[in-house]
C-alpha atoms as a PDB file:
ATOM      1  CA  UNK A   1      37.316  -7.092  45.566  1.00  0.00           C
ATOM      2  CA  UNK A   2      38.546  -9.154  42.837  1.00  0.00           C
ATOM      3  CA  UNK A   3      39.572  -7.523  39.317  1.00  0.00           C
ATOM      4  CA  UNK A   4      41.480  -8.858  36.433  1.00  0.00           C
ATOM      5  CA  UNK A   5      44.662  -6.543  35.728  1.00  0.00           C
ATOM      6  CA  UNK A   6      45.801  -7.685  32.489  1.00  0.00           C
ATOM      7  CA  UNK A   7      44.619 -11.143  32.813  1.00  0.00           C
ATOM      8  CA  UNK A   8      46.215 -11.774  35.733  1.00  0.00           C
ATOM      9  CA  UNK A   9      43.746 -11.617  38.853  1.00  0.00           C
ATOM     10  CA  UNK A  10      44.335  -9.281  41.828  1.00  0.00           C
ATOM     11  CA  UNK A  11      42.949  -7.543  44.889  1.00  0.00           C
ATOM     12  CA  UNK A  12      41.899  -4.310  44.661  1.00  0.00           C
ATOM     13  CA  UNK A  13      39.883  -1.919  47.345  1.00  0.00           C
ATOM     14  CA  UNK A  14      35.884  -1.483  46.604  1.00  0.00           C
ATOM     15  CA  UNK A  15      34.996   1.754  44.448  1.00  0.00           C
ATOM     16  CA  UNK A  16      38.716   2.379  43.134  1.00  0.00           C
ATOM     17  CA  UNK A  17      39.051   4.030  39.554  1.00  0.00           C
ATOM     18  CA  UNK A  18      40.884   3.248  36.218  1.00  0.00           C
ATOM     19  CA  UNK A  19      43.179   6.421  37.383  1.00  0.00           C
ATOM     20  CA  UNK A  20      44.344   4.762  40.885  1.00  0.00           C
ATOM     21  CA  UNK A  21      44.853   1.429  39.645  1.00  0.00           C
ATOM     22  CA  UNK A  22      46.700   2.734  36.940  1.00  0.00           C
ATOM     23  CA  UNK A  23      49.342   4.537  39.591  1.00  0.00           C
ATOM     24  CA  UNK A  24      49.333   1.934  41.841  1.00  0.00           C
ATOM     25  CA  UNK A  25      50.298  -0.619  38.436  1.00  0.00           C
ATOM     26  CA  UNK A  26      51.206   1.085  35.732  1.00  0.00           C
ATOM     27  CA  UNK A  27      52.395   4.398  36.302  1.00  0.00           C
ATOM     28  CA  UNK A  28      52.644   6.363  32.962  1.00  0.00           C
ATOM     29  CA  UNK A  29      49.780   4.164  31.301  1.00  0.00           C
ATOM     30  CA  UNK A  30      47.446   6.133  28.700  1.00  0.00           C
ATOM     31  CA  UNK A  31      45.334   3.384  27.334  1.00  0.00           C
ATOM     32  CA  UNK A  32      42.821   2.292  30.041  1.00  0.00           C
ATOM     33  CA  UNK A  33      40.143  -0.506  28.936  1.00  0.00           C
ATOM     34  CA  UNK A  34      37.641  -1.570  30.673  1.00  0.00           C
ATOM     35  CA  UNK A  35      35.441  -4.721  29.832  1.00  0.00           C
ATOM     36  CA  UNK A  36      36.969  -4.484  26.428  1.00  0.00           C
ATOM     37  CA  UNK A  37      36.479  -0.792  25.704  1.00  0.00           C
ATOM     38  CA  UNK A  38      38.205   2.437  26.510  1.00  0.00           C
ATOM     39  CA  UNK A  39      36.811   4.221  29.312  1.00  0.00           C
ATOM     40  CA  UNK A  40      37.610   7.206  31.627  1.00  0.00           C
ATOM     41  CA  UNK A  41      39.953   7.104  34.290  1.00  0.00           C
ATOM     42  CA  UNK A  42      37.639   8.556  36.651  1.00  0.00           C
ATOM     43  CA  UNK A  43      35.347   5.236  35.934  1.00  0.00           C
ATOM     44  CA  UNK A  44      34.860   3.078  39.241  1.00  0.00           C
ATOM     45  CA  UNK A  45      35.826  -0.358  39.299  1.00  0.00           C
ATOM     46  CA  UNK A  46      33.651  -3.193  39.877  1.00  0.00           C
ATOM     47  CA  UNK A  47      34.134  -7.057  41.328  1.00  0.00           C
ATOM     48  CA  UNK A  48      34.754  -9.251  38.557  1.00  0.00           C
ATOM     49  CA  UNK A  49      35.641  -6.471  36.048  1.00  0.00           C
ATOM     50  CA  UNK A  50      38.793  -6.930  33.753  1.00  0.00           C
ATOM     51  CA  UNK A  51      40.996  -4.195  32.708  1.00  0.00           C
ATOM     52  CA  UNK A  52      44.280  -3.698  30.792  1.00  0.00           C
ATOM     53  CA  UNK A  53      46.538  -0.865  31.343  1.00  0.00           C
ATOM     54  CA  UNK A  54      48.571   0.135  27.934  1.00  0.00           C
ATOM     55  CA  UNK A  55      51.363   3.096  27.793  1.00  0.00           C
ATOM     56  CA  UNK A  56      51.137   4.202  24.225  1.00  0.00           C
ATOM     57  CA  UNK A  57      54.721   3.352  22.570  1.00  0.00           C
ATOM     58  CA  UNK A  58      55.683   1.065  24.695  1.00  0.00           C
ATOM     59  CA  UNK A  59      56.689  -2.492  23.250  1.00  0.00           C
ATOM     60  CA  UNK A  60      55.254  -4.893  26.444  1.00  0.00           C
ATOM     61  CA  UNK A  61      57.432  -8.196  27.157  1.00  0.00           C
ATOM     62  CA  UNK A  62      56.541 -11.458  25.644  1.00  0.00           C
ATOM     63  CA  UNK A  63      54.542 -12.557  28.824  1.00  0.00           C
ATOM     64  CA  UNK A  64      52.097  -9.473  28.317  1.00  0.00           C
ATOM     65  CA  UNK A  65      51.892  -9.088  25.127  1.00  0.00           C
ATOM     66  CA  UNK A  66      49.392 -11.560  23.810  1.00  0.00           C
ATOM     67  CA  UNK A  67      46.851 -10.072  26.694  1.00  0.00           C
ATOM     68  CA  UNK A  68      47.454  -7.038  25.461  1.00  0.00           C
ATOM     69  CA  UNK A  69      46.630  -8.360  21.426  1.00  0.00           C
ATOM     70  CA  UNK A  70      43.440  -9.390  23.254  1.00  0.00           C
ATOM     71  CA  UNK A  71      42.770  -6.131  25.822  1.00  0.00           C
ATOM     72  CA  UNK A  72      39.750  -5.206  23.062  1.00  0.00           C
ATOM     73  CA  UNK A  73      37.655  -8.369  23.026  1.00  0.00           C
ATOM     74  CA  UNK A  74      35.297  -9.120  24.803  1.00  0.00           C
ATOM     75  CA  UNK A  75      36.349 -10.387  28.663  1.00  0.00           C
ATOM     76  CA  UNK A  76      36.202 -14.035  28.430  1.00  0.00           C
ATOM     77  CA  UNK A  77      36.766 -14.438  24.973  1.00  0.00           C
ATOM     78  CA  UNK A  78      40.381 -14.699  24.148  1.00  0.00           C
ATOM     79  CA  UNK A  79      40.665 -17.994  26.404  1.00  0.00           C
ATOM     80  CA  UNK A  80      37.898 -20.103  23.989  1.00  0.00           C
ATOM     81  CA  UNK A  81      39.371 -18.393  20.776  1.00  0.00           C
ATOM     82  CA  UNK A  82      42.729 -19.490  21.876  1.00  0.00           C
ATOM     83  CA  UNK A  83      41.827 -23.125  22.414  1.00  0.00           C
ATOM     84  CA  UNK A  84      39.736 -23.416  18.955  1.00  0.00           C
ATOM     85  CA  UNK A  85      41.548 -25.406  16.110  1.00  0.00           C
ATOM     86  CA  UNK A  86      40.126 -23.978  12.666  1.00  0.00           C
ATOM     87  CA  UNK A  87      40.977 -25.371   9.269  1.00  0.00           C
ATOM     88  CA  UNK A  88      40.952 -23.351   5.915  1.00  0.00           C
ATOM     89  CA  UNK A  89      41.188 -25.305   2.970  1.00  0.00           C
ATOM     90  CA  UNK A  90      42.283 -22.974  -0.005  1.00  0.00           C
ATOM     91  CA  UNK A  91      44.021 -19.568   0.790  1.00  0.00           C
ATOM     92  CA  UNK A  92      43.645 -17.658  -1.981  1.00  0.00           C
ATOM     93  CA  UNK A  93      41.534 -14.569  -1.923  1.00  0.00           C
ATOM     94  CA  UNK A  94      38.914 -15.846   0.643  1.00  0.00           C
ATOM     95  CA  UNK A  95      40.918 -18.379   2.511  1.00  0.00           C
ATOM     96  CA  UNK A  96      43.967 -16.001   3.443  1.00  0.00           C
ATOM     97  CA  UNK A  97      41.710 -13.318   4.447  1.00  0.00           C
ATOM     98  CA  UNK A  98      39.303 -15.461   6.849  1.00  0.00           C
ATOM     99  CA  UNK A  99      42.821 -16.390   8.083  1.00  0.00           C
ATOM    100  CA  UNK A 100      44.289 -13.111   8.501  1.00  0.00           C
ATOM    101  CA  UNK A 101      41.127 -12.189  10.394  1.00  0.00           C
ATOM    102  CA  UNK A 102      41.077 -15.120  12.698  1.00  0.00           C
ATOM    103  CA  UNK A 103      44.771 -14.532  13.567  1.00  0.00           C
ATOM    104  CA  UNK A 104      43.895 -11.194  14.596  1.00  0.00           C
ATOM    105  CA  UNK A 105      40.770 -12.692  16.895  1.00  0.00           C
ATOM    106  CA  UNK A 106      43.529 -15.195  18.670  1.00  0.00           C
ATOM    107  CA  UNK A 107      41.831 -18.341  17.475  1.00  0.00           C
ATOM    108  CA  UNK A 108      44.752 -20.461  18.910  1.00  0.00           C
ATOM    109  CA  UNK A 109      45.572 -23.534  15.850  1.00  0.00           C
ATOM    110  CA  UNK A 110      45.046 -23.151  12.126  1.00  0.00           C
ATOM    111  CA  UNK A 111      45.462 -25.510   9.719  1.00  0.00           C
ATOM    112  CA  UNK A 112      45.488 -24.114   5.870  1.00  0.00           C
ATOM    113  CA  UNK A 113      46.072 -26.535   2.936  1.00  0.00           C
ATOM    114  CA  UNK A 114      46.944 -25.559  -0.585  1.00  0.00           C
ATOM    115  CA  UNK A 115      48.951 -26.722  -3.366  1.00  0.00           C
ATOM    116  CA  UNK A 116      49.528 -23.614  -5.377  1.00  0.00           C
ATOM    117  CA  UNK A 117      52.129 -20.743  -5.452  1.00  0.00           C
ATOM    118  CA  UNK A 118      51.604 -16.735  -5.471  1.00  0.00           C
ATOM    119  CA  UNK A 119      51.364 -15.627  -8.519  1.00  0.00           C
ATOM    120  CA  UNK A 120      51.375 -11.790  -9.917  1.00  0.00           C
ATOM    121  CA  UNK A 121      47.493 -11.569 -10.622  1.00  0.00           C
ATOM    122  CA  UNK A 122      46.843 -12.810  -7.183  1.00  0.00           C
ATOM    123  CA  UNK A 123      48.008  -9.409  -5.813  1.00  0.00           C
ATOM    124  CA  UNK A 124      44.757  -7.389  -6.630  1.00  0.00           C
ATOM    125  CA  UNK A 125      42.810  -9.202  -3.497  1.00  0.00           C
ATOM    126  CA  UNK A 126      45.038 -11.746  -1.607  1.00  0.00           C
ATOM    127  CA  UNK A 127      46.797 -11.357   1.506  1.00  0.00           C
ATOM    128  CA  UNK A 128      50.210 -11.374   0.360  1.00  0.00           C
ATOM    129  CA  UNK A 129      53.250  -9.357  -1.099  1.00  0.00           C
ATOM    130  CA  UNK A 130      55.579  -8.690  -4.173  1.00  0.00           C
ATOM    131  CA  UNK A 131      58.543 -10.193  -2.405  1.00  0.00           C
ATOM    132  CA  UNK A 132      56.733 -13.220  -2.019  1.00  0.00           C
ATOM    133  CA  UNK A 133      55.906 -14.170  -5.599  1.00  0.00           C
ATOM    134  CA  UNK A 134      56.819 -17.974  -6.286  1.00  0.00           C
ATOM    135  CA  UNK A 135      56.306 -18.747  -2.625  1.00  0.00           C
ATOM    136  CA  UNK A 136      53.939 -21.713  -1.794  1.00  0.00           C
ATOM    137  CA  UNK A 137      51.019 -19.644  -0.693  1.00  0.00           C
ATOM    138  CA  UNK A 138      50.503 -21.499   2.437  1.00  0.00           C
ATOM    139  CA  UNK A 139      54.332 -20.980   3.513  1.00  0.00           C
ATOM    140  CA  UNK A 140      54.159 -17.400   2.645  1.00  0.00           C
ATOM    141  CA  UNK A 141      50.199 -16.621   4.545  1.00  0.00           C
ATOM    142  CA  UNK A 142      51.961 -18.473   7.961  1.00  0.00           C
ATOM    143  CA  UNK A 143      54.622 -16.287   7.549  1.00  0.00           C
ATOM    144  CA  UNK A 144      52.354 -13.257   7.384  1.00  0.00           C
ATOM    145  CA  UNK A 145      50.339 -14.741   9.886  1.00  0.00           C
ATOM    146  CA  UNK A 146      53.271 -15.151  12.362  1.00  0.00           C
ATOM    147  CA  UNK A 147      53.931 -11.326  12.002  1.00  0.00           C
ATOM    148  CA  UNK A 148      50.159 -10.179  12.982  1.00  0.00           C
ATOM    149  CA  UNK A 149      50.136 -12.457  16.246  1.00  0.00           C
ATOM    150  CA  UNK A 150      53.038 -14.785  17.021  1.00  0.00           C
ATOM    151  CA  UNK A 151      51.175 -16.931  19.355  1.00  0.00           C
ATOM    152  CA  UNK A 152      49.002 -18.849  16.654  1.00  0.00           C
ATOM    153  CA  UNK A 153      49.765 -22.137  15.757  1.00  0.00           C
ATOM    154  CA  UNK A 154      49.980 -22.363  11.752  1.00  0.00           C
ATOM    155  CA  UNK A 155      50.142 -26.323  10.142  1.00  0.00           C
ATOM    156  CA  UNK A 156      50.694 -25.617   6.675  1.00  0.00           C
ATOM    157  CA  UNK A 157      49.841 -28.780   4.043  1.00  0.00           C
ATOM    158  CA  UNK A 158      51.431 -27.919   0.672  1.00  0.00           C
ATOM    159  CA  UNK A 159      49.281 -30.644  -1.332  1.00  0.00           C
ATOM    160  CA  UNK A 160      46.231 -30.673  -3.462  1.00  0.00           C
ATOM    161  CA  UNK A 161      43.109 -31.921  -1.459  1.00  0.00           C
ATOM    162  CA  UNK A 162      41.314 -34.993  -2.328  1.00  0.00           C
ATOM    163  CA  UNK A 163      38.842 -37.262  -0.894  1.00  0.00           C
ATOM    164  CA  UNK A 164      41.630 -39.485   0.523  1.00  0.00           C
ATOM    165  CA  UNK A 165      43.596 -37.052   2.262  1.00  0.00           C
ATOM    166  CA  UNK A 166      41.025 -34.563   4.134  1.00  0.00           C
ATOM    167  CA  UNK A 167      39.788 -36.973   6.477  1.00  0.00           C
ATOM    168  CA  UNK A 168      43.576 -37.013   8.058  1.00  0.00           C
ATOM    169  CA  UNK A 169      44.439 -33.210   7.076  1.00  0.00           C
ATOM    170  CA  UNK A 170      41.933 -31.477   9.287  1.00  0.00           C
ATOM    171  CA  UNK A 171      40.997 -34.099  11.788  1.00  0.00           C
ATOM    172  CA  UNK A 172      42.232 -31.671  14.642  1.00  0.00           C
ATOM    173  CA  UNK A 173      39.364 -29.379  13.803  1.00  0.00           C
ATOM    174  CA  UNK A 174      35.950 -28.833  14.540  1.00  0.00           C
ATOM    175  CA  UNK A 175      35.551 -26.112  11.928  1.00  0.00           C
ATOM    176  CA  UNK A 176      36.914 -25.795   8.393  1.00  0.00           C
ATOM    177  CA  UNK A 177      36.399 -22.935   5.680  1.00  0.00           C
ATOM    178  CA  UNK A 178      35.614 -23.890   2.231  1.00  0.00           C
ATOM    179  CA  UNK A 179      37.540 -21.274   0.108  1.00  0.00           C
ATOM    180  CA  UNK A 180      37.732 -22.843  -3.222  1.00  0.00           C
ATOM    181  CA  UNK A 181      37.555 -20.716  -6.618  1.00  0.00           C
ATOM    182  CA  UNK A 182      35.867 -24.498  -8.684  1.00  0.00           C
ATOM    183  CA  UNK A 183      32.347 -25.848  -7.878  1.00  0.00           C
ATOM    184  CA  UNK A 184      33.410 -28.968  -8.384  1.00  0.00           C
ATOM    185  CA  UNK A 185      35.828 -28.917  -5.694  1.00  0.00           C
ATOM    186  CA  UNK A 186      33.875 -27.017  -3.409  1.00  0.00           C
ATOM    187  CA  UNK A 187      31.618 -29.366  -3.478  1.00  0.00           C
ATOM    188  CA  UNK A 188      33.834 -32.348  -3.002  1.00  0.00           C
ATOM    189  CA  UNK A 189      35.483 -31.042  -0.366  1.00  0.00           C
ATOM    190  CA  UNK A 190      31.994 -30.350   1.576  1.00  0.00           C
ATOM    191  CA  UNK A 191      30.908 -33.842   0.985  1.00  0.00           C
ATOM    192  CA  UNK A 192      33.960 -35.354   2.019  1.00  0.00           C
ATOM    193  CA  UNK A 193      33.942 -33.195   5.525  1.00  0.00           C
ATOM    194  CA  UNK A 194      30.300 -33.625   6.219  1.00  0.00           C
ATOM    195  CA  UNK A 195      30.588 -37.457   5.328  1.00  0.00           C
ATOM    196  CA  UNK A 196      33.930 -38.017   7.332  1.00  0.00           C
ATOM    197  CA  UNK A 197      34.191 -35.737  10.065  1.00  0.00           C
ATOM    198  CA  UNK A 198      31.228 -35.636  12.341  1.00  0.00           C
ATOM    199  CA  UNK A 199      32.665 -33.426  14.442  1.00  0.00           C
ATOM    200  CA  UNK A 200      33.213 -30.886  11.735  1.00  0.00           C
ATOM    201  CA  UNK A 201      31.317 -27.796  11.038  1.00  0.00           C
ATOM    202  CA  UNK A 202      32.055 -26.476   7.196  1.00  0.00           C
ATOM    203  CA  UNK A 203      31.535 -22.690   6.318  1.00  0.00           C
ATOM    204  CA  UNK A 204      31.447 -22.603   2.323  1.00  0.00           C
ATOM    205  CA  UNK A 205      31.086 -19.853  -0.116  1.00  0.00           C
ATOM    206  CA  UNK A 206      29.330 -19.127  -2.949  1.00  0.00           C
ATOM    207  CA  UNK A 207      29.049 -15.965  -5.380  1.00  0.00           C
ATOM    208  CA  UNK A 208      30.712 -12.842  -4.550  1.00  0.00           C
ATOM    209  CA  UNK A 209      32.521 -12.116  -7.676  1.00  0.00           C
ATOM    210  CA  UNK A 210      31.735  -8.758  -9.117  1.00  0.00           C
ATOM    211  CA  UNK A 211      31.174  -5.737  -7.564  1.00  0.00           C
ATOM    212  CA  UNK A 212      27.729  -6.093  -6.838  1.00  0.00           C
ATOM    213  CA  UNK A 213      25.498  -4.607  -3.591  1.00  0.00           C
ATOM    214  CA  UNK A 214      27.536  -5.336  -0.355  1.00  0.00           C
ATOM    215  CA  UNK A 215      24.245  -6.493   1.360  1.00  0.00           C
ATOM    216  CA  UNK A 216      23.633  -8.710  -1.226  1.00  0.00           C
ATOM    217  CA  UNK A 217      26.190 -10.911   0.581  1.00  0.00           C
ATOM    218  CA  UNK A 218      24.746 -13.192   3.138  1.00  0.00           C
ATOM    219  CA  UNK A 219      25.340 -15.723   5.513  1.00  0.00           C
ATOM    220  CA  UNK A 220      23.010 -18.791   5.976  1.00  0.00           C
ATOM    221  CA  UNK A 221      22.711 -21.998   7.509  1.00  0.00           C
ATOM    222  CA  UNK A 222      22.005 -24.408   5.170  1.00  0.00           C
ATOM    223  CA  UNK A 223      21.805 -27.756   7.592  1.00  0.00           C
ATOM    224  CA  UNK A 224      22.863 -28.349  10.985  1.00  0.00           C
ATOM    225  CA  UNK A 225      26.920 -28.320  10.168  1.00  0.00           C
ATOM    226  CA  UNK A 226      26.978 -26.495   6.941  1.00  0.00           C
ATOM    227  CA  UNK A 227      26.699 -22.453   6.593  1.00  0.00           C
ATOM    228  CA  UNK A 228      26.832 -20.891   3.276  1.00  0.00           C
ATOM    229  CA  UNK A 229      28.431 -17.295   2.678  1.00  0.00           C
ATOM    230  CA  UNK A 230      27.790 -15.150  -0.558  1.00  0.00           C
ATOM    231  CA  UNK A 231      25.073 -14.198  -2.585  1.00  0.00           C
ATOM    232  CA  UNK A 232      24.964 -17.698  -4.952  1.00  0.00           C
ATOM    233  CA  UNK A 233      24.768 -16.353  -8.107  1.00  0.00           C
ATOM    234  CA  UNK A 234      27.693 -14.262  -8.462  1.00  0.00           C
ATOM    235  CA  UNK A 235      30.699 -16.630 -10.198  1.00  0.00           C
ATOM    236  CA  UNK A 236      33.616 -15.586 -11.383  1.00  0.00           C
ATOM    237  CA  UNK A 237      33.480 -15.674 -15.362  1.00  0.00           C
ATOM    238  CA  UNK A 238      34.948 -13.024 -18.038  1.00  0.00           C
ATOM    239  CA  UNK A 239      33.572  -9.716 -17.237  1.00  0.00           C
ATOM    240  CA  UNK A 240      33.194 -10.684 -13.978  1.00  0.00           C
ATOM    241  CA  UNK A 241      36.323 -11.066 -12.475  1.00  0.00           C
ATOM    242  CA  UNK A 242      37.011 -11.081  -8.300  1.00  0.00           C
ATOM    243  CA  UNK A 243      37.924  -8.286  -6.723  1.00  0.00           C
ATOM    244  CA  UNK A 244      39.464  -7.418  -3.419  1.00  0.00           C
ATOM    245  CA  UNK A 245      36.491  -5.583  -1.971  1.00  0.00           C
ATOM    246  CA  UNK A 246      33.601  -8.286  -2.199  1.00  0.00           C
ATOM    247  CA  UNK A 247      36.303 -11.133  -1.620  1.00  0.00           C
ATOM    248  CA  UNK A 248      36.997  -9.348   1.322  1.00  0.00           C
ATOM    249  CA  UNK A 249      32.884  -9.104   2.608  1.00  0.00           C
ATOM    250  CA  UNK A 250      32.444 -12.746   2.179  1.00  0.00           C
ATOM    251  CA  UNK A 251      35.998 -13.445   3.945  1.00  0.00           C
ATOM    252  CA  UNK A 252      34.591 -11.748   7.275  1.00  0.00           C
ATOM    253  CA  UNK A 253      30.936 -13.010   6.816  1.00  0.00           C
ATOM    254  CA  UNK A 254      32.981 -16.477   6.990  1.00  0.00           C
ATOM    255  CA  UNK A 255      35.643 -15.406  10.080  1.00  0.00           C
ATOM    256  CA  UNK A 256      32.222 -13.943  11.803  1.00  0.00           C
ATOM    257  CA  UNK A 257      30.258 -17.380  11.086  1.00  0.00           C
ATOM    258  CA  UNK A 258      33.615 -18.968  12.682  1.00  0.00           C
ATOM    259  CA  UNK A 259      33.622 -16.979  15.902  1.00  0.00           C
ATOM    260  CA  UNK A 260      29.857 -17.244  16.050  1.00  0.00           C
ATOM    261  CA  UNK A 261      30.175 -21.333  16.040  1.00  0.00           C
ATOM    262  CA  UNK A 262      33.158 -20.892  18.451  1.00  0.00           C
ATOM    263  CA  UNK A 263      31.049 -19.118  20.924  1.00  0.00           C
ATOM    264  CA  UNK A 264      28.155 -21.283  20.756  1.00  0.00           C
ATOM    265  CA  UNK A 265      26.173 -19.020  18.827  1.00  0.00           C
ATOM    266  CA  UNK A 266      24.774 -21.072  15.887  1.00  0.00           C
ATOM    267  CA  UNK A 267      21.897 -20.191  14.088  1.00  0.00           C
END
């Protein structure tokens, strides 16, 4: 039968376990997945099943490693993540965590776009560091993005977006995260998208200052290429400032609503 041994296909005799492939491959290995979960060694093995073999410690090669990155998904995943192109425009609190997240997830090409630098009081719920204060925000998130999976293609645009120059900035992508802190430019940069890019898909946001309910933050479709995250009401205001917790809620509601329109699932 058939099996795929960290992503790479090979023959393997009917009813074999995790254990035997494991010595006949990977002698040593103590992290056995199967189908994207861990499983017993003792497990049969199935035609069509794909499994990675891990030895705890061990730093695999460059030719293994991004299957390994991916040996949790789910099989036949990683190979439509990698070939998405996703843009993010804005990556402050919401825009460098959606990113962070869909590094992690392997999405293959991201495109992030924002003029502004990091500044101390961006520390209490963005993705970035001390020793990177002053740094153009998007040089400094590829940079952290390039440490958290090396294989993800990062175009960084260090400019201010306007009406002229999103059409060209995120023509490679067929879905693009609105992460702006204004209404007003939120919702120029949706109109622009939805009235320029047919092929575009926009995931916006929309109240989730605060620390109000978690469930209170929702995802919703709004019209056939526009999904809105957040609970609408919540702005950011004195006494009501944004903090890393709900930032963070919204940013995976919008990396979820990403994968979801990756993977064809789109209501």
């Amino acid at each position: 039968m058939q099996i795929q041994l960290n992503e790479h296909t090979i023959e393997s005799k009917k009813g074999v376990t995790l254990a035997q492939l494991a010595e006949q491959h990977k002698p040593g290995a103590d992290v056995l997945i199967l189908n994207g979960f861990p499983a017993a060694g003792d497990t049969p093995l199935q035609e069509g099943d794909s499994v990675f073999l891990i030895k705890r410690g061990e730093q695999p090669g460059q030719d293994e490693l991004e299957a390994v990155m991916a040996a949790r998904h789910t099989p036949g995943v990683h190979a439509r993540l990698k070939c998405a192109s996703v843009g993010i425009a804005g990556v402050g609190g919401l825009g460098s965590a959606v990113a962070v997240s869909l590094a992690r997830v392997g999405i293959g090409h991201l495109v992030v776009a924002d003029f502004d630098v990091v500044e101390p009081s961006n520390l209490n719920r963005q993705q970035f560091f001390i020793d990177q204060l002053g740094r153009f925000k998007v040089d400094a998130l590829a940079e952290n993005l390039q440490r958290i999976n090396p294989f993800v293609t990062v175009d960084r645009h260090r400019t201010l977006l306007t009406p002229e120059n999103i059409p060209s900035i995120f023509a490679s992508c067929s879905i693009v995260v609105e992460a702006f802190d204004r209404a007003d430019m939120k919702a120029m940069l949706v109109d622009t998208l939805l009235c320029t890019l047919p092929q575009v898909t926009v995931v916006a946001a929309s109240g989730l200052a605060g620390y109000g309910p978690n469930n209170e933050i929702t995802t919703r479709r709004i019209s056939g290429r526009l999904y809105l995250v957040g609970d609408t009401v919540s702005e950011a205001k004195p006494g009501n400032g944004l903090m890393a917790p709900r930032v963070a809620i919204a940013a995976g509601h919008q990396a979820n609503q990403v994968l979801r329109i990756i993977l064809g699932e789109t209501d």
